[in-house]
Protein backbone atom coordinates (compact mmCIF):
# COMPACT_ATOMS: atom_id res chain seq x y z
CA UNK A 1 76.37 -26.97 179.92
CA UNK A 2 73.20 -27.66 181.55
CA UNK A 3 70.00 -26.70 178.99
CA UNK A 4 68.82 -23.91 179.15
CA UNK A 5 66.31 -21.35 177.44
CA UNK A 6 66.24 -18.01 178.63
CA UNK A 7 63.87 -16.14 176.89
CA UNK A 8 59.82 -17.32 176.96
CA UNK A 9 56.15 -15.49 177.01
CA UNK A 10 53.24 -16.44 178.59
CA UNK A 11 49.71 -14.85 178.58
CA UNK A 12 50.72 -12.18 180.42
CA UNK A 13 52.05 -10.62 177.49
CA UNK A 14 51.65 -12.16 174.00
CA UNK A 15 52.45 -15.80 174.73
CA UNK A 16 49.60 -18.81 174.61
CA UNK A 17 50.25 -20.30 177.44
CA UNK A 18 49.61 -19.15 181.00
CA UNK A 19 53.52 -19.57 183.07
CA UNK A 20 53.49 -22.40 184.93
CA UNK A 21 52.23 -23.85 181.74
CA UNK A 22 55.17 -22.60 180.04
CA UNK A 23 57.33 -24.29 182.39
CA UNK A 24 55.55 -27.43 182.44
CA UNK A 25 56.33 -27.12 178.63
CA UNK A 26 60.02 -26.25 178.93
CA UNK A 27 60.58 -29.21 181.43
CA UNK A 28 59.08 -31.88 178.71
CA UNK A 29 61.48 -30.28 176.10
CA UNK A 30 64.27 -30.93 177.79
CA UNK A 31 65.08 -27.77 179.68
CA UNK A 32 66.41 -27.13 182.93
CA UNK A 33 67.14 -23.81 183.41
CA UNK A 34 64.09 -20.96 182.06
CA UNK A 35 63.69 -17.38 182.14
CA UNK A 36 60.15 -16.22 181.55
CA UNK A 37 60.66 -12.81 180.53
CA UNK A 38 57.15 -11.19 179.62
CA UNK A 39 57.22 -7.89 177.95
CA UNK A 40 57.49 -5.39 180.21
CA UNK A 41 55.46 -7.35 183.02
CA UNK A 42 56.67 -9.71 185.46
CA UNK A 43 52.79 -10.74 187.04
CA UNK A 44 53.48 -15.10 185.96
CA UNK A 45 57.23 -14.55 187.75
CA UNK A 46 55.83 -16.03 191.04
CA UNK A 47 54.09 -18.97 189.61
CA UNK A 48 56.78 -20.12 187.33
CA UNK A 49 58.97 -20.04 190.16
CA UNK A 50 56.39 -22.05 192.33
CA UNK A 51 55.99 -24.76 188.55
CA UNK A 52 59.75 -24.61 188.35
CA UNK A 53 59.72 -26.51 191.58
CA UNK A 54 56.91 -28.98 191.27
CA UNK A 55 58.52 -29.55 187.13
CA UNK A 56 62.59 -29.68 188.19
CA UNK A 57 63.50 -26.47 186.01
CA UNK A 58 65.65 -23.73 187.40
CA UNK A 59 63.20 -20.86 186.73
CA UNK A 60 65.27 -17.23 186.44
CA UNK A 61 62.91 -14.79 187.71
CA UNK A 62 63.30 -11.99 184.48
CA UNK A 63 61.74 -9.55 182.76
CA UNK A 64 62.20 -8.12 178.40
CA UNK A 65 61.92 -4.18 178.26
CA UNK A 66 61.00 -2.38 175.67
CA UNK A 67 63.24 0.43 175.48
CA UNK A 68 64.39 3.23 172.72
CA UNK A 69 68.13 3.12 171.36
CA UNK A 70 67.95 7.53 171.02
CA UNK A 71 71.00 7.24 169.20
CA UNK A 72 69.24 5.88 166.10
CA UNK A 73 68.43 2.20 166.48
CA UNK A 74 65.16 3.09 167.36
CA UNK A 75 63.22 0.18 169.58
CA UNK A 76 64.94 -2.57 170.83
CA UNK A 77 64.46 -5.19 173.76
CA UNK A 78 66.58 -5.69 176.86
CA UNK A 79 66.18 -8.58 179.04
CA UNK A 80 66.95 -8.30 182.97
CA UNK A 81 67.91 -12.05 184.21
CA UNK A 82 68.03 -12.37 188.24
CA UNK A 83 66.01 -9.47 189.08
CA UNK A 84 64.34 -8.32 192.23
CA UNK A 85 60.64 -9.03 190.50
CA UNK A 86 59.29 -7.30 193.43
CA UNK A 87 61.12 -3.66 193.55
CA UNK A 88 59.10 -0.85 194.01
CA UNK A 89 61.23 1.22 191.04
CA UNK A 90 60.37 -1.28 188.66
CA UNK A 91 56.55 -1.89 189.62
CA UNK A 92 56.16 1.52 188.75
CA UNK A 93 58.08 1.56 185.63
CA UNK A 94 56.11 -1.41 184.50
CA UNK A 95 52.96 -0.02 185.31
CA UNK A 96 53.86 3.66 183.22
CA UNK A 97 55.29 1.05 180.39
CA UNK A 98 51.73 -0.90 180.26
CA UNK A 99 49.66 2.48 180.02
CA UNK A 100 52.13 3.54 177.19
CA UNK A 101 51.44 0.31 175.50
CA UNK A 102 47.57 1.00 175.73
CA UNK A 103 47.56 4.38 174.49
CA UNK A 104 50.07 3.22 171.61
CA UNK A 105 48.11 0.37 170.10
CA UNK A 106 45.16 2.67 169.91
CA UNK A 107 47.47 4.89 168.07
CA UNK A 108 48.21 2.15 165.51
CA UNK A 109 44.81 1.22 165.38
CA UNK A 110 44.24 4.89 164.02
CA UNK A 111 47.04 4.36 161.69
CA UNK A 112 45.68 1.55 160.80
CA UNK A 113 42.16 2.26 160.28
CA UNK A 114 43.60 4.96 158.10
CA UNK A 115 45.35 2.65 156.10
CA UNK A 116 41.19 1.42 155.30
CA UNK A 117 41.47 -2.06 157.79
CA UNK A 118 39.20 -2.18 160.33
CA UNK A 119 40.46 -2.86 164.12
CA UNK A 120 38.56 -4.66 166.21
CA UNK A 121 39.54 -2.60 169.70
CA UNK A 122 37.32 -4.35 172.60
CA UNK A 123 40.12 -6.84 172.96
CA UNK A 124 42.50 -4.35 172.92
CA UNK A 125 40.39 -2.14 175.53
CA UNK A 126 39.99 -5.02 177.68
CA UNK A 127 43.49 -6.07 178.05
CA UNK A 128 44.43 -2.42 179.10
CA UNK A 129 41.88 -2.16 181.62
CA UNK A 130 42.77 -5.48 183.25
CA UNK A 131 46.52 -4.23 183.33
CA UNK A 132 48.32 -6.72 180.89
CA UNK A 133 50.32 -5.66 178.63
CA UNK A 134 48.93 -4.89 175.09
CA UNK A 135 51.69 -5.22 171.64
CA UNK A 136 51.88 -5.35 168.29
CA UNK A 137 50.67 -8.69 168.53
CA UNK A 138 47.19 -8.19 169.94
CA UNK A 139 46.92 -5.04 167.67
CA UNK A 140 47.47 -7.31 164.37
CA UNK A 141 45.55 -9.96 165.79
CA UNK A 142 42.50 -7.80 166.21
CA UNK A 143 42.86 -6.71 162.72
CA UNK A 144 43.07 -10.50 161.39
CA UNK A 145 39.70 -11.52 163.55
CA UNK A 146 37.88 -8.27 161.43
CA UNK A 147 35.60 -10.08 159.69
CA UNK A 148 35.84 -6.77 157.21
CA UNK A 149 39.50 -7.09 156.56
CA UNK A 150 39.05 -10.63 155.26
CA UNK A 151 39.22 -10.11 151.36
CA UNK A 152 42.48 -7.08 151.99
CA UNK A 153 44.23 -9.77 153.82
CA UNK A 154 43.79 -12.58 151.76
CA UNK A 155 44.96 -10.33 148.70
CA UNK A 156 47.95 -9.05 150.47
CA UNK A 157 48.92 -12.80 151.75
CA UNK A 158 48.43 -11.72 155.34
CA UNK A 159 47.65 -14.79 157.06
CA UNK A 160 48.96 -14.61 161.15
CA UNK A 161 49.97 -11.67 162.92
CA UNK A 162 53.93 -12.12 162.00
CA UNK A 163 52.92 -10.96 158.33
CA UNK A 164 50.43 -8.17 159.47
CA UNK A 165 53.47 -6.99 162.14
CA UNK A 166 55.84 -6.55 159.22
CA UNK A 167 53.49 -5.32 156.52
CA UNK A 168 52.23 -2.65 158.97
CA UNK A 169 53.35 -2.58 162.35
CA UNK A 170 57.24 -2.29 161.60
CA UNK A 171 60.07 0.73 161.58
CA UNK A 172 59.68 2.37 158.30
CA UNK A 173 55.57 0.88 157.61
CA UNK A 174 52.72 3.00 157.58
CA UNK A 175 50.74 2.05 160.87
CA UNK A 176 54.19 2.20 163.26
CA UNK A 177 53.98 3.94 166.31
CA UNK A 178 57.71 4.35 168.34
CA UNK A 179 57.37 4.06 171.70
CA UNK A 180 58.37 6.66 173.75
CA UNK A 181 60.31 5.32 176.50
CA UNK A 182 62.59 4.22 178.62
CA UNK A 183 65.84 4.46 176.76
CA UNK A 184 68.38 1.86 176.74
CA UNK A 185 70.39 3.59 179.30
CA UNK A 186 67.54 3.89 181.94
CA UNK A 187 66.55 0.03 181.35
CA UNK A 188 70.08 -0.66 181.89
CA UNK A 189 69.82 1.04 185.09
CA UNK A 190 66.44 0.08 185.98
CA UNK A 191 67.83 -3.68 185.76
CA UNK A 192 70.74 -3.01 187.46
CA UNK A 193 68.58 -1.10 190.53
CA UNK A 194 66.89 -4.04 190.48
CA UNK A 195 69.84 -6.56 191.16
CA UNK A 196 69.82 -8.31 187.96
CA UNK A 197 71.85 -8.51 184.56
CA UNK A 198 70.93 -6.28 181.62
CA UNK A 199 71.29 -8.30 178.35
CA UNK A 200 70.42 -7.12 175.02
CA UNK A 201 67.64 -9.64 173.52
CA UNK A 202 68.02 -11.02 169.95
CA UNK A 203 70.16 -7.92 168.45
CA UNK A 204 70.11 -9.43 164.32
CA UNK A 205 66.40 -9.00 164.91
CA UNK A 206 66.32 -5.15 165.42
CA UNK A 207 69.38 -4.40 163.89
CA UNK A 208 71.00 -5.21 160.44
CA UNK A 209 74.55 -5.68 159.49
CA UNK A 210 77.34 -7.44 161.29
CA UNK A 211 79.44 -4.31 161.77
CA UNK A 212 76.26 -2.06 163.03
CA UNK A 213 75.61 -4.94 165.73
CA UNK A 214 79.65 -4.83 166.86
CA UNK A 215 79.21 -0.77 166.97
CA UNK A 216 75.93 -1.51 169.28
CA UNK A 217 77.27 -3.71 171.46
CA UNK A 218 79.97 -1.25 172.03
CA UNK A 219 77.77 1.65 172.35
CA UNK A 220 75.65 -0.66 175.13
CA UNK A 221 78.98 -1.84 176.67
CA UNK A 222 79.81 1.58 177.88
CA UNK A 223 76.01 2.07 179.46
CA UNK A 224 76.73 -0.89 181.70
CA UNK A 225 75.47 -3.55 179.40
CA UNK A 226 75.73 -6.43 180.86
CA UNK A 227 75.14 -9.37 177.91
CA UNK A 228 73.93 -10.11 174.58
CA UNK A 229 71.42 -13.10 173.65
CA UNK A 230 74.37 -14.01 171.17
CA UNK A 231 72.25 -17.45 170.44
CA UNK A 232 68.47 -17.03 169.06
CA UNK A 233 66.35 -18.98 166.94
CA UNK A 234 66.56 -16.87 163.64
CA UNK A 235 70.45 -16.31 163.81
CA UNK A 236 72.65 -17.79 161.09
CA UNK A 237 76.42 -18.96 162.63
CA UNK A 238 77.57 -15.67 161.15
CA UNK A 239 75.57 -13.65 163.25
CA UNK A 240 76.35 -15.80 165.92
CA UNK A 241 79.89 -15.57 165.72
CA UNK A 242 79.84 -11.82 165.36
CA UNK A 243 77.69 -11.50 168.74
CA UNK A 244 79.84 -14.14 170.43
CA UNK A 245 83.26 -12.16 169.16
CA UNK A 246 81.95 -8.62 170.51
CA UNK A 247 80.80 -9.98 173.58
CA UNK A 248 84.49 -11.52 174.29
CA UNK A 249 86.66 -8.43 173.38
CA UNK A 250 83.84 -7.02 175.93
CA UNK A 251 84.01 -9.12 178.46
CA UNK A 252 79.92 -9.67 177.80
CA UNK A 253 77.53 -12.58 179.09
CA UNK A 254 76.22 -14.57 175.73
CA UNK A 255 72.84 -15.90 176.80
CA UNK A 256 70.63 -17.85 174.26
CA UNK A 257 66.93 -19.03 173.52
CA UNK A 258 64.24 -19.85 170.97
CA UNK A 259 62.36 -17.00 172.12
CA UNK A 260 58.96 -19.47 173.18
CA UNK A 261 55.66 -17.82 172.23
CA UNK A 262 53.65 -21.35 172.48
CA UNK A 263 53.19 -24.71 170.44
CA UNK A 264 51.00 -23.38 167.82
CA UNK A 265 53.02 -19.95 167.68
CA UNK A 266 53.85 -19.70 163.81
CA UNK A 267 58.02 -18.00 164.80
CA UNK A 268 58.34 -19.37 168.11
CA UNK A 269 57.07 -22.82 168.95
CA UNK A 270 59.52 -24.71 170.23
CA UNK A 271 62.02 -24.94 173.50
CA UNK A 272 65.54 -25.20 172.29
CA UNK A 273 65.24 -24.06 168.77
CA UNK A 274 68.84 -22.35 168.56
CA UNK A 275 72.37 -23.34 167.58
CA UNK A 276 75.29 -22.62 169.43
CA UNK A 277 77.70 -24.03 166.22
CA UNK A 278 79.63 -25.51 168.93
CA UNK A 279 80.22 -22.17 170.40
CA UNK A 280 80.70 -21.76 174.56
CA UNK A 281 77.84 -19.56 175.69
CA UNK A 282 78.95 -18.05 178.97
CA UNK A 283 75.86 -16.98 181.13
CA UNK A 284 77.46 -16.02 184.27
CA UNK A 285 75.98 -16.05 187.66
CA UNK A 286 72.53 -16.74 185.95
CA UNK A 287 73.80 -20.67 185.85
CA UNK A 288 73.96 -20.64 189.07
CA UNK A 289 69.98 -19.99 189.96
């Protein structure tokens, strides 16, 4: 099978590298055939379609969704591969997704300023106003650069903004907001308005058990799910085999990445970074971009 990553970030959303960067990147790993899927944004789709031809990679014009599992799994991402990047309906949902994600991180900054760090919200302001999206990341990352949070962090071992995420910005910590919407059913059909293929991203990271994944993927099925990114960098071949069972008995796409954040990204660094365990991933008609 031809190599492929189909999950990346760029500075659009919380990625380090602006998208035709990112593809320049992917194409000196190794990979030939790229989604960049930005959260909730798809403003770098155009220019790492235009890189993907200069660079030789098969660029999938995508998008990741935040949306709200309202029977109980609470937030979870959904990736639309092969999308209309362009449709009005989606514009407009991405635009009402971006304003929740302002007025959110300035909720967890008041969570977390009640918590006694101190947020550093210019940044966090400034991204809003300019229209790209704003996430946990940005919100940790403006409590790391608070010069007055320096002696806290050190003493709780919070170093990057993966440890500040999960020590505050998590289900069940004391600084998480839940976002309000769309639900997993209305991304599902948002994607499909769109044209494109509604896959569940990275389920083991959202969701624990083995058996609460199966009964997910099930659940999803019967919205009109589409897929599950069955292979991800943080999966063990249990996991993988579970997804990659499910998504047979379902008749599901199992797509794949390492989830690309940028080289000095301390989670996501690297193209290629997942395992298959000499498992078939079947990706459908996005192959064939």
């Amino acid at each position: 099978m031809i190599p492929f990553d189909l999950q990346s970030h760029s500075t659009v959303s919380d990625g380090e590298l602006e998208p035709a960067d990112v593809v320049a990147a992917a194409a000196a790993a190794g990979v030939e055939l790229l989604a960049l899927t930005d959260h909730d944004a798809v403003d770098g789709v155009d220019a790492a379609l235009a890189a993907g031809l200069v660079h030789g990679v098969r660029v999938v014009p995508a998008v990741e969704l935040s949306v709200v599992d309202t029977a109980g799994e609470g937030d979870l991402h959904l990736c639309g591969y092969l999308i209309d990047h362009h449709h009005p309906e989606l514009t407009q949902t991405l635009m009402a997704c971006r304003a929740d994600r302002a007025s959110r991180a300035d909720h967890m900054a008041d969570a977390l300023e009640a918590c006694g760090l101190q947020v550093d919200r210019a940044p966090l302001h400034a991204r809003g106003a300019s229209g790209t999206t704003v996430g946990r990341p940005h919100v940790a990352r403006a409590v790391l650069d608070h010069p007055a949070n320096a002696e806290r962090l050190q003493a709780e071992g919070l170093h990057d903004t993966g440890a500040v995420i999960e020590a505050y910005l998590i289900y069940g910590k004391p600084a998480f907001v839940p976002r309000p919407a769309p639900t997993m059913e209305e991304g599902i059909a948002l994607i499909h308005e769109c044209g494109g293929l509604a896959v569940w991203a990275h389920p083991f990271w959202d969701v624990d058990g083995e058996d609460q994944v199966r009964a997910s993927i099930d659940r999803f099925a019967a919205l009109g799910l589409d897929g599950v990114e069955a292979f991800y960098t943080t999966f063990s071949e249990s996991q993988t085999r579970a997804a990659v069972d499910q998504c047979r008995r379902r008749g599901l796409l199992s797509t794949g990445s390492a989830d690309f954040h940028g080289p000095h990204h301390p989670n996501f660094p690297v193209f290629g970074a997942f395992s298959t365990y000499d498992l078939e991933p079947d990706l459908g008609r996005i192959a064939e971009v």
